[in-house]
PDB file of N, CA and C in Angstrom:
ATOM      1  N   UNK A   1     -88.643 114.332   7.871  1.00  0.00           N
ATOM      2  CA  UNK A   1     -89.013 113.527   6.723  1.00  0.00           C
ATOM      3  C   UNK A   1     -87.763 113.180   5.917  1.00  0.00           C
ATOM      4  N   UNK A   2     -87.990 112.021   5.232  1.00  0.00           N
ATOM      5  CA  UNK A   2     -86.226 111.719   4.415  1.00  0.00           C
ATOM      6  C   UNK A   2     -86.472 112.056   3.290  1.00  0.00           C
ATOM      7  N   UNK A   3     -85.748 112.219   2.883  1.00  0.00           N
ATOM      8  CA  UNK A   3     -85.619 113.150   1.276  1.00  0.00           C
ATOM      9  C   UNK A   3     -84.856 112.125   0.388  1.00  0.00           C
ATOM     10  N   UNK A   4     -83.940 111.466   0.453  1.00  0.00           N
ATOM     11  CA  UNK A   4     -84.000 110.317  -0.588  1.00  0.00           C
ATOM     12  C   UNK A   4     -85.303 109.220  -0.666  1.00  0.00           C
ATOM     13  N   UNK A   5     -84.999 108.588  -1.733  1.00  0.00           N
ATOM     14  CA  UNK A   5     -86.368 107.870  -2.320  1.00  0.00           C
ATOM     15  C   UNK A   5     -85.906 106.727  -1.439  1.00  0.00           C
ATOM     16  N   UNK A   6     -84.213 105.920  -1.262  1.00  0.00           N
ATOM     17  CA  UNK A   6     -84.293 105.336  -0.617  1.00  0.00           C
ATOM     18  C   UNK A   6     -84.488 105.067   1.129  1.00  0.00           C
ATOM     19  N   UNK A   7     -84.672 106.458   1.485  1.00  0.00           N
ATOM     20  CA  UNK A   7     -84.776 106.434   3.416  1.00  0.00           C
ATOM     21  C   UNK A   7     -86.046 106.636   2.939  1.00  0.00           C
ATOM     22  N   UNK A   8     -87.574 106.837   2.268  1.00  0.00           N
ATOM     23  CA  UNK A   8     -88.795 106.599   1.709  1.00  0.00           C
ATOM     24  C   UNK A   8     -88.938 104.966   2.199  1.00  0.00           C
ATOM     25  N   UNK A   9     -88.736 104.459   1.248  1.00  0.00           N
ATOM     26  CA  UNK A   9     -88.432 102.706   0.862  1.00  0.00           C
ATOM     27  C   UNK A   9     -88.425 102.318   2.618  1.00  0.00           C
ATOM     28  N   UNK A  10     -86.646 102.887   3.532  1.00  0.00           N
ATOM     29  CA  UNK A  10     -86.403 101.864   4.719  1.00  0.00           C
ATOM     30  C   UNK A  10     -87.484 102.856   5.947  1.00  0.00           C
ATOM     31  N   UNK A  11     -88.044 103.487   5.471  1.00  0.00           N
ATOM     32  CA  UNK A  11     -89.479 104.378   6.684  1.00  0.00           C
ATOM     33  C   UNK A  11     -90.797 102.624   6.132  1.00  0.00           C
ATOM     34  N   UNK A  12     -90.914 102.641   5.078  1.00  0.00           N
ATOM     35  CA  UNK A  12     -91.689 101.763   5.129  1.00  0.00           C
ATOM     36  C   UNK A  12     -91.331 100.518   5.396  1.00  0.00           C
ATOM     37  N   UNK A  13     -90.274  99.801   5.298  1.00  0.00           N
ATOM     38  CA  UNK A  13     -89.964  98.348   5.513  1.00  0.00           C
ATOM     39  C   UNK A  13     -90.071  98.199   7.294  1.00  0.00           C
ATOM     40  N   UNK A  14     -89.527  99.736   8.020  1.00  0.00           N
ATOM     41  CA  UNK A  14     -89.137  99.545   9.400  1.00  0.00           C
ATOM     42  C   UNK A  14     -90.836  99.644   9.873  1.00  0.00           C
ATOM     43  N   UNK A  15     -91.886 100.198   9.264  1.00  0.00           N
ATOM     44  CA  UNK A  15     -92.936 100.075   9.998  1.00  0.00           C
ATOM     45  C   UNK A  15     -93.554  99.223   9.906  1.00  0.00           C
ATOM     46  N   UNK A  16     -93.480  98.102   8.646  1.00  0.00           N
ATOM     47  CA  UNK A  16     -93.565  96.496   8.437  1.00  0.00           C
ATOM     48  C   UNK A  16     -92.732  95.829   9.352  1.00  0.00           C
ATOM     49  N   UNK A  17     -91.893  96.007   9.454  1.00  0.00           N
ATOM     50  CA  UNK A  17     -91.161  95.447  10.435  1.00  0.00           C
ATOM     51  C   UNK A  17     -91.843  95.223  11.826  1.00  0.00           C
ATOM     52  N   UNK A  18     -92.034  96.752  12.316  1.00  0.00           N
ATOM     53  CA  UNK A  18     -92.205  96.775  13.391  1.00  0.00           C
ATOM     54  C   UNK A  18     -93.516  96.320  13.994  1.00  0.00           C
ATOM     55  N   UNK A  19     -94.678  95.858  13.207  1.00  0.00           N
ATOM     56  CA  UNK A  19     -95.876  95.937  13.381  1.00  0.00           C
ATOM     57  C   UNK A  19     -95.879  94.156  12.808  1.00  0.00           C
ATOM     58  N   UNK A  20     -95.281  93.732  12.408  1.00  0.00           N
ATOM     59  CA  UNK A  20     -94.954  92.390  12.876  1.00  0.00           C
ATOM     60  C   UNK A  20     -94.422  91.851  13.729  1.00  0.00           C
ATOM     61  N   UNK A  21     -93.358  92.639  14.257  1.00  0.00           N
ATOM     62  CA  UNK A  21     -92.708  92.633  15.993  1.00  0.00           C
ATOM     63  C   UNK A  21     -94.280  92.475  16.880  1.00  0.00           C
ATOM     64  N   UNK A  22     -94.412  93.536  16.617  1.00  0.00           N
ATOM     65  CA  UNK A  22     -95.507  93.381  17.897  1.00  0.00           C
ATOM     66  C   UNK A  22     -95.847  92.603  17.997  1.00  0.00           C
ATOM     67  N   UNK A  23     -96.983  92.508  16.902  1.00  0.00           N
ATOM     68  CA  UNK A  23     -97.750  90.799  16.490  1.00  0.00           C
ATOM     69  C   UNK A  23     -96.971  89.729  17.204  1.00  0.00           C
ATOM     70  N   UNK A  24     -95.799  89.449  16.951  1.00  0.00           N
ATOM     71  CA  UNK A  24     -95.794  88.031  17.245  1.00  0.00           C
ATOM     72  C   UNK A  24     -95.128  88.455  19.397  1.00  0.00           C
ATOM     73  N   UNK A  25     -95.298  89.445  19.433  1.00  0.00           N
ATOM     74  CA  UNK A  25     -94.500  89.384  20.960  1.00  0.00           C
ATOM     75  C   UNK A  25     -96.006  89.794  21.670  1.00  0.00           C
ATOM     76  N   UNK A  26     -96.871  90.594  21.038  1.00  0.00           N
ATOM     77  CA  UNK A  26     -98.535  90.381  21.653  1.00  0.00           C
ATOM     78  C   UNK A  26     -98.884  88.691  21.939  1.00  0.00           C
ATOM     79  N   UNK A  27     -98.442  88.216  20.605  1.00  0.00           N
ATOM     80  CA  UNK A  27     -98.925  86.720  21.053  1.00  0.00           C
ATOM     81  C   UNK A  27     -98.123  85.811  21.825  1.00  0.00           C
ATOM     82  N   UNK A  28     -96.683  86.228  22.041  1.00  0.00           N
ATOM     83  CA  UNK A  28     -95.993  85.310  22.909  1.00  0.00           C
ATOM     84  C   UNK A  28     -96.687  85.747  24.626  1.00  0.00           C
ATOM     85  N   UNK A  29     -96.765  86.950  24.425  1.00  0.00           N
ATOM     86  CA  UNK A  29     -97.599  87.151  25.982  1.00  0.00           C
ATOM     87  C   UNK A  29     -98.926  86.569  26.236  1.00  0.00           C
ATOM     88  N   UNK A  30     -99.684  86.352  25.296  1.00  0.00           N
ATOM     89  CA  UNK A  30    -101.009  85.581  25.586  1.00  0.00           C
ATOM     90  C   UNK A  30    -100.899  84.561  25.828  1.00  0.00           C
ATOM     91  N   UNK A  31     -99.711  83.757  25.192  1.00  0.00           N
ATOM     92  CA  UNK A  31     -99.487  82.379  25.471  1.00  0.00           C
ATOM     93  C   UNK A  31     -99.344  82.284  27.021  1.00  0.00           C
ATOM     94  N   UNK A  32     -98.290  82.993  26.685  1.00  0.00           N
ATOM     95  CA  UNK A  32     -97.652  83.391  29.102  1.00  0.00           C
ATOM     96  C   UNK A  32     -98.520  83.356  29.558  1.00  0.00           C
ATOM     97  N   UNK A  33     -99.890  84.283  29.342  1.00  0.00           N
ATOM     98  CA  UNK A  33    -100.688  84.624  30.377  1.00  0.00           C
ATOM     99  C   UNK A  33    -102.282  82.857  30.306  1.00  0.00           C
ATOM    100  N   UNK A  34    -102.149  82.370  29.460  1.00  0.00           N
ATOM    101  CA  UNK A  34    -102.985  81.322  29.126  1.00  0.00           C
ATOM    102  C   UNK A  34    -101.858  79.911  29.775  1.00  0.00           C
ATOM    103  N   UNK A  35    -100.872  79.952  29.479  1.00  0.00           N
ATOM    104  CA  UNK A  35     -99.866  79.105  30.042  1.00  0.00           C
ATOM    105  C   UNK A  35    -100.105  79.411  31.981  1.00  0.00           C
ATOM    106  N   UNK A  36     -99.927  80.786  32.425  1.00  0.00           N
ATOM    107  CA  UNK A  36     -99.777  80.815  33.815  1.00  0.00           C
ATOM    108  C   UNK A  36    -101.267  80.609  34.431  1.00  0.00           C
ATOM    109  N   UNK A  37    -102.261  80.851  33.851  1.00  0.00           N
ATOM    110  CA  UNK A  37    -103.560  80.393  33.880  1.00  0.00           C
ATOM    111  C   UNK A  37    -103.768  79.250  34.217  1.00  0.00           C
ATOM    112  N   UNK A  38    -103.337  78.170  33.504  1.00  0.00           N
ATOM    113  CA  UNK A  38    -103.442  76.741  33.688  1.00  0.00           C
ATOM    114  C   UNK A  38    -102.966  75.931  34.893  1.00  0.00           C
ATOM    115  N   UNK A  39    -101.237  76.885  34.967  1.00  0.00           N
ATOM    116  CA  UNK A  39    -100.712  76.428  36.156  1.00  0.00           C
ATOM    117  C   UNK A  39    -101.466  76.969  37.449  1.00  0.00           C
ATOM    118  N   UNK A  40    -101.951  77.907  37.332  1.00  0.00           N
ATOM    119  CA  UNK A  40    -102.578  78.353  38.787  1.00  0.00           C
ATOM    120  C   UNK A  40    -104.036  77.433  38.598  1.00  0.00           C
ATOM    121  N   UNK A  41    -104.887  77.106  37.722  1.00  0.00           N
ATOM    122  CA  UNK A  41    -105.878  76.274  38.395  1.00  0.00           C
ATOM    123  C   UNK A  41    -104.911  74.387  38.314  1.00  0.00           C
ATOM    124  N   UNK A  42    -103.768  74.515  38.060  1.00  0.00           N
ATOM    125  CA  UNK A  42    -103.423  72.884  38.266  1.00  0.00           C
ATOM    126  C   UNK A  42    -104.091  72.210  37.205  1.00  0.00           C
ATOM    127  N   UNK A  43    -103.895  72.489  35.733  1.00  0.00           N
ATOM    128  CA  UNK A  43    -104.313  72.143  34.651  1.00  0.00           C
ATOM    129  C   UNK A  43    -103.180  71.399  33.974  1.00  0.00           C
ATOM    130  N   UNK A  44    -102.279  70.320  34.250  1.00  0.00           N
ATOM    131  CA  UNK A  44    -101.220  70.161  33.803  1.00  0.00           C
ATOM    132  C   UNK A  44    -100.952  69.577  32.874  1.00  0.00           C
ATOM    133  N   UNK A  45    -102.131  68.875  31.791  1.00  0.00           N
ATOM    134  CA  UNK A  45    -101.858  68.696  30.804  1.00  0.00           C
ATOM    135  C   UNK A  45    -102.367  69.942  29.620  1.00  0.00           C
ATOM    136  N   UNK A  46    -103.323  70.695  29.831  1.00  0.00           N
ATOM    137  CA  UNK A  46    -103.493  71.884  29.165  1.00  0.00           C
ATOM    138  C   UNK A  46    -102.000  72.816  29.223  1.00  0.00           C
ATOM    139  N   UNK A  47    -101.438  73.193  30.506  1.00  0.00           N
ATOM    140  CA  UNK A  47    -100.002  73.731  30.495  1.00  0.00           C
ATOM    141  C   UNK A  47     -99.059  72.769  29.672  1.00  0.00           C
ATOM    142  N   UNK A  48     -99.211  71.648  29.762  1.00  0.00           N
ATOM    143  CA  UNK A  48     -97.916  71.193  28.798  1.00  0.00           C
ATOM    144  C   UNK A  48     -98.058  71.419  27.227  1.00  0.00           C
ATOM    145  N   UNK A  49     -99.418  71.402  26.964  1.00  0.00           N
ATOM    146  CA  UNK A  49     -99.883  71.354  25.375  1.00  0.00           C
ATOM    147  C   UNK A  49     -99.168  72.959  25.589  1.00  0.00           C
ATOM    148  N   UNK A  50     -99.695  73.821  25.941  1.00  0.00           N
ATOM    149  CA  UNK A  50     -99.805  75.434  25.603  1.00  0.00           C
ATOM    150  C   UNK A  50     -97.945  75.816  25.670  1.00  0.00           C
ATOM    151  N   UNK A  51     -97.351  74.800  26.548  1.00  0.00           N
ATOM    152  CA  UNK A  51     -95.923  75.124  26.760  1.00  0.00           C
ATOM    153  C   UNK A  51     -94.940  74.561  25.701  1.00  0.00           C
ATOM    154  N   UNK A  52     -95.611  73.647  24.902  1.00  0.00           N
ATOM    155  CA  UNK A  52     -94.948  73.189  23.862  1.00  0.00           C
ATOM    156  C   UNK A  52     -95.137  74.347  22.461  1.00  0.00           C
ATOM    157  N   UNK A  53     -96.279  74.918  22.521  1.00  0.00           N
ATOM    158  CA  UNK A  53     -96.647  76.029  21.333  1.00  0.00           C
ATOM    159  C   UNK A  53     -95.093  77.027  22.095  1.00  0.00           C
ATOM    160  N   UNK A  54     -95.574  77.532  23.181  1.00  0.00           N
ATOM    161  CA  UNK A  54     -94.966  78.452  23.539  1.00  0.00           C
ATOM    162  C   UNK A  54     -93.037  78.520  23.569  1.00  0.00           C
ATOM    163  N   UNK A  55     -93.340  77.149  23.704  1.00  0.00           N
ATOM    164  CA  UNK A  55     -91.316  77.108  23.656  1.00  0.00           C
ATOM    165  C   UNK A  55     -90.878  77.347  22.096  1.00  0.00           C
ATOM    166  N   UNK A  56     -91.548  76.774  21.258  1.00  0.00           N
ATOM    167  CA  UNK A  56     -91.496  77.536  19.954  1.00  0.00           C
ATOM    168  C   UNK A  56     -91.443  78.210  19.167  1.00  0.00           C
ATOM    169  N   UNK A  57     -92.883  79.383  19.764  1.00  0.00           N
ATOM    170  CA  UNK A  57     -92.892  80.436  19.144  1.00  0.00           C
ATOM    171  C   UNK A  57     -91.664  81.615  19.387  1.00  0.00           C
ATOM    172  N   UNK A  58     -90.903  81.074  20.994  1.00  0.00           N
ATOM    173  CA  UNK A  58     -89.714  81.666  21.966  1.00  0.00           C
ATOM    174  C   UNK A  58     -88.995  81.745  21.071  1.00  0.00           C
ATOM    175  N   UNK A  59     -88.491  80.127  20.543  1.00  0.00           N
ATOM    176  CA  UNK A  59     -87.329  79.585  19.701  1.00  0.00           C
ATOM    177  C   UNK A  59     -87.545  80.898  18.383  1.00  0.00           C
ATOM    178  N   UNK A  60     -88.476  80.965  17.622  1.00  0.00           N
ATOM    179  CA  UNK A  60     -88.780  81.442  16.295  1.00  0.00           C
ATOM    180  C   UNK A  60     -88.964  83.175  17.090  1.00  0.00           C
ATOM    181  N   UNK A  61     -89.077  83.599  17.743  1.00  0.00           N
ATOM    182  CA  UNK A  61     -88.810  85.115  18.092  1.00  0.00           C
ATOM    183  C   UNK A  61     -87.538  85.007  18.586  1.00  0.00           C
ATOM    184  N   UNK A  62     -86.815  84.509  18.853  1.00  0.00           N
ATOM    185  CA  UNK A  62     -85.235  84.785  19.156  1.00  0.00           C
ATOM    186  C   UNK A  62     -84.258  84.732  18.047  1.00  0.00           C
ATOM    187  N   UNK A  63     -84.664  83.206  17.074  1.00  0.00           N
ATOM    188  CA  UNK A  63     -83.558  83.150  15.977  1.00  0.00           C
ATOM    189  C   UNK A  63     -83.556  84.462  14.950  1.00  0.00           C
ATOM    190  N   UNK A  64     -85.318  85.196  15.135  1.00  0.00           N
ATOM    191  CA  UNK A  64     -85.461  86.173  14.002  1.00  0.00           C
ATOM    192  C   UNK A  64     -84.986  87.720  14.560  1.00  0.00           C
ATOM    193  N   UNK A  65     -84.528  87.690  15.776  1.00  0.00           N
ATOM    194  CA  UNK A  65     -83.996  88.565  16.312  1.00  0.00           C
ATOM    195  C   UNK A  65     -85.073  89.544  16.869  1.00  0.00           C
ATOM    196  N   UNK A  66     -86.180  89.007  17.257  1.00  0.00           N
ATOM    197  CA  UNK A  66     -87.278  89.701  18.090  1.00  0.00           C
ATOM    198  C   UNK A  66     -86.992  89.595  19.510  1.00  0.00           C
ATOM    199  N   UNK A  67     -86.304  88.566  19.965  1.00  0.00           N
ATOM    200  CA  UNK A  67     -85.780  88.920  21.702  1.00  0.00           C
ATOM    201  C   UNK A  67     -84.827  88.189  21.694  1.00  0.00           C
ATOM    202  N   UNK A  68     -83.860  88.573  22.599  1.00  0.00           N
ATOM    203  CA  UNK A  68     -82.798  88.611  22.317  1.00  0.00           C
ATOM    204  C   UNK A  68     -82.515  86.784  22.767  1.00  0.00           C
ATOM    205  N   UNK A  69     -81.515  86.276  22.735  1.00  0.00           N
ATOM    206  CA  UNK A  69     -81.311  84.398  22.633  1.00  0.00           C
ATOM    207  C   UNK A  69     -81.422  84.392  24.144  1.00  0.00           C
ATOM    208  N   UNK A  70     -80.718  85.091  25.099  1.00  0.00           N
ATOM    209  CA  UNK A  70     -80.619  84.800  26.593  1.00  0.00           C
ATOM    210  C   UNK A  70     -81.885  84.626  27.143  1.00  0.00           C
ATOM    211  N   UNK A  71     -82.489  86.084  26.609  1.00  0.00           N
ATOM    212  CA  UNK A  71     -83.362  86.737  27.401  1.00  0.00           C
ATOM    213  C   UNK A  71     -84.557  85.408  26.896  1.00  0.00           C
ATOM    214  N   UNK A  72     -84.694  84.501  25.517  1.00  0.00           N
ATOM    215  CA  UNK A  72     -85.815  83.277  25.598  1.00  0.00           C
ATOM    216  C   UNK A  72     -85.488  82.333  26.396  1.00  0.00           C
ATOM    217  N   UNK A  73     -84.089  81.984  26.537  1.00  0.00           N
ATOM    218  CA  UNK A  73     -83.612  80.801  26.680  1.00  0.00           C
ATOM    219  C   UNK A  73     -84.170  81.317  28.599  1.00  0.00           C
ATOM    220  N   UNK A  74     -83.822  82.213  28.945  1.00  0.00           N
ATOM    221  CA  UNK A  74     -84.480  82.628  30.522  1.00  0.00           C
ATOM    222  C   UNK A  74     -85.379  81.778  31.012  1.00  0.00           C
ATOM    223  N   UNK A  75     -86.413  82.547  29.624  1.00  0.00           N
ATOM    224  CA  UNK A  75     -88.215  82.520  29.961  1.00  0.00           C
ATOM    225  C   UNK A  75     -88.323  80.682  29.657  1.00  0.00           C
ATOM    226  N   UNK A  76     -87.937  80.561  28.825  1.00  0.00           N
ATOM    227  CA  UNK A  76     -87.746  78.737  28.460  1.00  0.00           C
ATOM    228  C   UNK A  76     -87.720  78.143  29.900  1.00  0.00           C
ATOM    229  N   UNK A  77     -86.904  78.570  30.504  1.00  0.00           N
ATOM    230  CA  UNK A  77     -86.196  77.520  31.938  1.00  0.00           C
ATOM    231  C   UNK A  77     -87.152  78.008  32.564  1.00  0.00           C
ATOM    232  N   UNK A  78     -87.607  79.079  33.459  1.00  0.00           N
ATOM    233  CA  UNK A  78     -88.502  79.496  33.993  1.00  0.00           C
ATOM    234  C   UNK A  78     -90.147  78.877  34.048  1.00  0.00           C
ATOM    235  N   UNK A  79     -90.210  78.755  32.620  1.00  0.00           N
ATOM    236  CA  UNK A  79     -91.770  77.993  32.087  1.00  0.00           C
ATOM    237  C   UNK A  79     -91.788  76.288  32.548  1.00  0.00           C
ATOM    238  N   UNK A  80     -90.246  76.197  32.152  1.00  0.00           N
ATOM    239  CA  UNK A  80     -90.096  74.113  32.411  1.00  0.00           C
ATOM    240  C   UNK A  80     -89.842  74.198  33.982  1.00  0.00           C
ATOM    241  N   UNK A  81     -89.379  75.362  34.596  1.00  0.00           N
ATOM    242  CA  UNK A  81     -89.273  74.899  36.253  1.00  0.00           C
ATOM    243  C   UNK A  81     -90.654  75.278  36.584  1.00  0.00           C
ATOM    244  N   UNK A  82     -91.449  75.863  35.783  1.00  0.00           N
ATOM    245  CA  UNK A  82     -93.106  76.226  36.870  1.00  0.00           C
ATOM    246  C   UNK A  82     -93.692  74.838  36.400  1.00  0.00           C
ATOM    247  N   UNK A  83     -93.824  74.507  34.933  1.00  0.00           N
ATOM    248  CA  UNK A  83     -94.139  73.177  34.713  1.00  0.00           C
ATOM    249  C   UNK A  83     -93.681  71.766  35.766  1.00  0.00           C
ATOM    250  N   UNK A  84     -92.880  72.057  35.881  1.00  0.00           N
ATOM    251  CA  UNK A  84     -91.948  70.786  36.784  1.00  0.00           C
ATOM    252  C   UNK A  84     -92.937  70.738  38.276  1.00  0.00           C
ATOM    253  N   UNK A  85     -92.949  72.316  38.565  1.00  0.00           N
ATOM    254  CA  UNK A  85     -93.212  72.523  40.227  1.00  0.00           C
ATOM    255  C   UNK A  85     -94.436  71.979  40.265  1.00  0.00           C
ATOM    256  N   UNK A  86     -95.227  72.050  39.108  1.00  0.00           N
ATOM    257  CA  UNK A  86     -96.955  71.388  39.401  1.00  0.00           C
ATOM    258  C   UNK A  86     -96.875  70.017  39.060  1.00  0.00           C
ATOM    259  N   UNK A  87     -96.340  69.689  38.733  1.00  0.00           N
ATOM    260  CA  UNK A  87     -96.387  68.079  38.649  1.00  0.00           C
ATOM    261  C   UNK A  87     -94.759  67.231  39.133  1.00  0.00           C
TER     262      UNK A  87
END
């Protein structure tokens, strides 16, 4: 347990923190899994709508330092070459 008032204070900011992490990286995976959905039944304008949310929410979890810049910019190329391959 921390014994200053201020390691008190950064125990609570880091579990705000962290429980907004999740949140938004729970929802970048639903997107994935609703995005790879589409591509496997050959839904290719539903995948482009869902891939435009999704390149976004990438962009806005990387600049805030929820994954790291490479590791979106990866999943980015990956999503536009499965997009590409179905149409």
């Amino acid at each position: 347990m921390p014994i200053q008032r201020a390691a008190f204070k950064s125990v609570r900011k880091d579990k705000k923190r962290h429980l907004r992490n999740l949140r938004i990286i729970s929802e970048l995976k639903n997107l994935e899994k609703r995005f790879s959905s589409f591509i496997n039944s050959k839904n290719q304008k539903e995948a482009k709508d869902t891939l435009q949310a999704l390149i976004s929410k990438i962009g806005k979890a990387a600049s805030k330092g929820i994954t790291h810049k490479n590791t979106a910019s990866r999943k980015i190329s990956r999503l536009m070459k499965a997009l590409k391959k179905l149409g």
